[in-house]
N, C-alpha and C. Protein backbone atom coordinates (compact mmCIF):
# COMPACT_ATOMS: atom_id res chain seq x y z
N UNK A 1 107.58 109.88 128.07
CA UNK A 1 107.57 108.94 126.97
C UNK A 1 108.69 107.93 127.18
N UNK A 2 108.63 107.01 127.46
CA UNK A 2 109.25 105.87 127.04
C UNK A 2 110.14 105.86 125.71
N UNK A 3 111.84 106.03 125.47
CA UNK A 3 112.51 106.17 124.63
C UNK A 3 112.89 104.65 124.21
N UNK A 4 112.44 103.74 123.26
CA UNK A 4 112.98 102.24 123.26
C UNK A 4 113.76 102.27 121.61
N UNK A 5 113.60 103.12 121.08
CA UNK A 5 113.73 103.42 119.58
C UNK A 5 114.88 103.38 119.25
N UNK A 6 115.87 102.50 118.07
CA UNK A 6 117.11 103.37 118.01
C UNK A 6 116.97 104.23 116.74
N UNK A 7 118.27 104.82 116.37
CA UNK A 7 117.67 106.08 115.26
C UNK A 7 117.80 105.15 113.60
N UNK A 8 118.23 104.20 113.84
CA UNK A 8 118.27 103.13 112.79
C UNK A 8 116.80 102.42 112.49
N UNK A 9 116.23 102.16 113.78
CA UNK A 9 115.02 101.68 113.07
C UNK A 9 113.83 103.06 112.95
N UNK A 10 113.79 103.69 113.69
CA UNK A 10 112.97 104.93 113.42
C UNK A 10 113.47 104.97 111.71
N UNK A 11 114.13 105.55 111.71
CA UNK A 11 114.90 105.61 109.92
C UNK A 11 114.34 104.53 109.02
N UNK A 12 114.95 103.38 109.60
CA UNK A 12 113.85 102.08 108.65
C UNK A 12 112.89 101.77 108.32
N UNK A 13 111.94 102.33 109.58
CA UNK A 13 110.17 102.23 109.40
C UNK A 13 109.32 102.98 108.35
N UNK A 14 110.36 104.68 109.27
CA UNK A 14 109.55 105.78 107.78
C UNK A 14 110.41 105.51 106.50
N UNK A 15 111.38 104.71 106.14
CA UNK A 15 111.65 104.45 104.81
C UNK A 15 111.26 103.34 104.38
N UNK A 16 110.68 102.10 105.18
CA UNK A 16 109.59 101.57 104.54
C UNK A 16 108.14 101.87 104.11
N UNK A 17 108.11 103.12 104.94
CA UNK A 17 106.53 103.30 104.53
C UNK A 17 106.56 103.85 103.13
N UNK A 18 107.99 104.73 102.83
CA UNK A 18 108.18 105.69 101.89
C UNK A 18 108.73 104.96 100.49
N UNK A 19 108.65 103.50 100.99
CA UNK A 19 109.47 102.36 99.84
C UNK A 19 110.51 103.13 98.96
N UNK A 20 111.39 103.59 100.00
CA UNK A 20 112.73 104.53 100.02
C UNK A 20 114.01 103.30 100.40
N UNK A 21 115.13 103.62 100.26
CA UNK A 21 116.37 103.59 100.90
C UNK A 21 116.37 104.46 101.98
N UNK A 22 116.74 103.85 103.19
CA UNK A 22 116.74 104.34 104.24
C UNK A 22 118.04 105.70 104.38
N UNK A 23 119.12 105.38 103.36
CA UNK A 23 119.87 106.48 103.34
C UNK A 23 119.63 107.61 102.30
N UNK A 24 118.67 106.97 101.67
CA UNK A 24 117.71 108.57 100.66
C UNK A 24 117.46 109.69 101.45
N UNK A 25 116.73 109.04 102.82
CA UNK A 25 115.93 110.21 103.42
C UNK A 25 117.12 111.18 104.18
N UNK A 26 116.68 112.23 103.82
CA UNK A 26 117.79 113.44 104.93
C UNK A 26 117.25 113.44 106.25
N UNK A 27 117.71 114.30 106.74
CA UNK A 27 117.85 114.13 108.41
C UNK A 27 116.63 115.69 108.20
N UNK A 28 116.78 116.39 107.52
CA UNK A 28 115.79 117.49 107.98
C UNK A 28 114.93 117.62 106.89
N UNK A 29 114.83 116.44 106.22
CA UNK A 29 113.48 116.81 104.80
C UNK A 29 112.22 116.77 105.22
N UNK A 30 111.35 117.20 104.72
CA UNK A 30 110.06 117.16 105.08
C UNK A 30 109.43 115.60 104.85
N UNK A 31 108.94 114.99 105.32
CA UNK A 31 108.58 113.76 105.24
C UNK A 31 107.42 113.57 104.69
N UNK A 32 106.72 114.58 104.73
CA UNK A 32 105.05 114.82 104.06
C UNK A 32 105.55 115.01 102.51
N UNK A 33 106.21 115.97 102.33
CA UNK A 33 106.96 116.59 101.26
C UNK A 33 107.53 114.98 100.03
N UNK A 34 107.66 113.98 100.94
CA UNK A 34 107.95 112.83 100.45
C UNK A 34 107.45 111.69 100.14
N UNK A 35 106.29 112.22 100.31
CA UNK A 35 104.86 111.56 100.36
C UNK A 35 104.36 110.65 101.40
N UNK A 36 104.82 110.85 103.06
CA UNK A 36 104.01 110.17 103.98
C UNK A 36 103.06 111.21 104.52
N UNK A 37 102.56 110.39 104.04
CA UNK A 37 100.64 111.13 104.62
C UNK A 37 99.78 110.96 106.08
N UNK A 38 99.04 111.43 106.24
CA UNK A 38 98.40 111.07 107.66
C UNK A 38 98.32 109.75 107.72
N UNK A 39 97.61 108.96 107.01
CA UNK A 39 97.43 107.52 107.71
C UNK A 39 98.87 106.92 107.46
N UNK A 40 99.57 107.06 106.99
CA UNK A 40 101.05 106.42 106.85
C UNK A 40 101.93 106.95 108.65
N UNK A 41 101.41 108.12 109.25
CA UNK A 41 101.81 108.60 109.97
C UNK A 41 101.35 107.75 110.81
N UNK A 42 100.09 108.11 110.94
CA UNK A 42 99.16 106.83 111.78
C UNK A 42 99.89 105.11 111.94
N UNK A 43 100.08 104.60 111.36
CA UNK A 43 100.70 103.54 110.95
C UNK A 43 102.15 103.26 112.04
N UNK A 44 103.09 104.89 111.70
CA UNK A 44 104.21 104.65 112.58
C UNK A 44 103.66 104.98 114.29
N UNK A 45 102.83 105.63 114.43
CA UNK A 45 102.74 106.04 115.55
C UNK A 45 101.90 104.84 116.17
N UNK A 46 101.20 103.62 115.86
CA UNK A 46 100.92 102.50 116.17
C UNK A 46 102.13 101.64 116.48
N UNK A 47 103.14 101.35 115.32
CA UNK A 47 104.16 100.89 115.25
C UNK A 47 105.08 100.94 116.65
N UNK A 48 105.36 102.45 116.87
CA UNK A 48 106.17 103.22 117.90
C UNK A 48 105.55 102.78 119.13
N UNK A 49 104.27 103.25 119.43
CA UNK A 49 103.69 103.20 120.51
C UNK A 49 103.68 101.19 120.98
N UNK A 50 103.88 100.34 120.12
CA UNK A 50 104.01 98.98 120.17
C UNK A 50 105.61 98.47 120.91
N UNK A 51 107.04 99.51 120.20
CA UNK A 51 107.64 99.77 120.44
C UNK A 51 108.00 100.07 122.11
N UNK A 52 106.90 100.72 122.40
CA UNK A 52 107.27 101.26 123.47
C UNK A 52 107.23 103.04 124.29
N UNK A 53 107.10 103.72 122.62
CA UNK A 53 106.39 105.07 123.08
C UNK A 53 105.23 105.15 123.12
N UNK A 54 104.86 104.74 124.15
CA UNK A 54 103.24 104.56 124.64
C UNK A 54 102.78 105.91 124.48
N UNK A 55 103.40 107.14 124.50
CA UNK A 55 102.73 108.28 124.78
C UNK A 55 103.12 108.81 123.37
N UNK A 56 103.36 108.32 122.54
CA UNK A 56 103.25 109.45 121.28
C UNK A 56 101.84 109.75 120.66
N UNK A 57 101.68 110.83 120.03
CA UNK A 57 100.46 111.20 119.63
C UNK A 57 100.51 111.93 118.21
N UNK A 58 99.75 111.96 117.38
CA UNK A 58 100.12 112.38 116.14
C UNK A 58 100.63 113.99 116.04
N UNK A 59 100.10 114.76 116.78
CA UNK A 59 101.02 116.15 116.40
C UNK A 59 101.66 116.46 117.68
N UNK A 60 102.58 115.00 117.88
CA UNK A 60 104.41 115.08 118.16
C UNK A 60 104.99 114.83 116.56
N UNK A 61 104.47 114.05 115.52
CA UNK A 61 104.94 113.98 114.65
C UNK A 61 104.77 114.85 113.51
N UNK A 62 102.93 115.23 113.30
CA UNK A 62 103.02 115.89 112.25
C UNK A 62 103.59 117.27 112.93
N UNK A 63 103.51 117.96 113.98
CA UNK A 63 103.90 119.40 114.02
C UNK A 63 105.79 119.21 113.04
N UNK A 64 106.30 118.77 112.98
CA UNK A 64 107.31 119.05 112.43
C UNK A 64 107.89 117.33 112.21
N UNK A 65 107.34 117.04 110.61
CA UNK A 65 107.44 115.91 110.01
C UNK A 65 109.48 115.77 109.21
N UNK A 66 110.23 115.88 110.27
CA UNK A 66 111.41 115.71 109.32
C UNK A 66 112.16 114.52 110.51
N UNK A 67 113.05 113.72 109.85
CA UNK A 67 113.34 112.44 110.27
C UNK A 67 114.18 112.71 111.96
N UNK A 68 115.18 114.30 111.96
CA UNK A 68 116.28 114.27 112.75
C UNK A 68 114.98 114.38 114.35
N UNK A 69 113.95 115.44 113.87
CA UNK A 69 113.41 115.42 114.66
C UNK A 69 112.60 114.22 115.43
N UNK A 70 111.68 113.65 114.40
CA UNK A 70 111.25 112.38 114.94
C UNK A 70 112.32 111.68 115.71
N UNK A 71 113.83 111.12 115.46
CA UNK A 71 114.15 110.66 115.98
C UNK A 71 114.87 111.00 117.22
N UNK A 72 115.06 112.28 117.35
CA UNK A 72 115.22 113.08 118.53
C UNK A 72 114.25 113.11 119.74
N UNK A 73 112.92 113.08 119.64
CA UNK A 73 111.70 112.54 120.08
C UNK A 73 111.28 111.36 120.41
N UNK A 74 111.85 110.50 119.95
CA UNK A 74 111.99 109.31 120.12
C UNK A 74 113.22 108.18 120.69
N UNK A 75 114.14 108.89 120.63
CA UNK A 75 115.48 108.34 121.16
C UNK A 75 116.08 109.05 122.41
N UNK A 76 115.24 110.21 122.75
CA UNK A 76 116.24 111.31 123.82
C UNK A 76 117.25 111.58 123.34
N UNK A 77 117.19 112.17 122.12
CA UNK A 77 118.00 113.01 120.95
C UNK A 77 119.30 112.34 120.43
N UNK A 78 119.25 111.07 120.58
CA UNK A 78 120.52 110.24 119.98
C UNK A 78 120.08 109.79 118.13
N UNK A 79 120.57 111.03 117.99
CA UNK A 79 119.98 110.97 116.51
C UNK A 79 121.23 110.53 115.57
């Protein structure tokens, strides 16, 4: 996977989807739990893959929907 992400905008995207403050969200909350849903998921993983993680696929994200991880997955763990 192609890492182009920093952990600032990963953070920014799912707290726009979540029309959150980006410092609301915790680092290990459930993100479903917060109301992003499959197609909201869908959405970032278009986003990302535009980005530059050409290879993400939705259960890299839904298997474990919490932010530290996504962005660990996405940054080569510079979370």
């Amino acid at each position: 996977m192609n890492h182009t992400l920093s952990p600032e905008r990963v953070r920014a995207d799912v707290a726009e989807l979540l029309d959150c403050d980006p410092a609301d969200i915790a680092a290990d909350e459930n993100l479903v739990d917060l109301g992003l849903d499959s197609v909201r998921i869908m959405v970032l993983i278009e986003r990302w893959r535009a980005a530059g993680a050409a290879s993400l696929e939705f259960p890299d994200l839904a298997e474990q929907p919490e932010l530290a991880r996504w962005t660990a997955l996405l940054t080569d763990g510079a979370a």
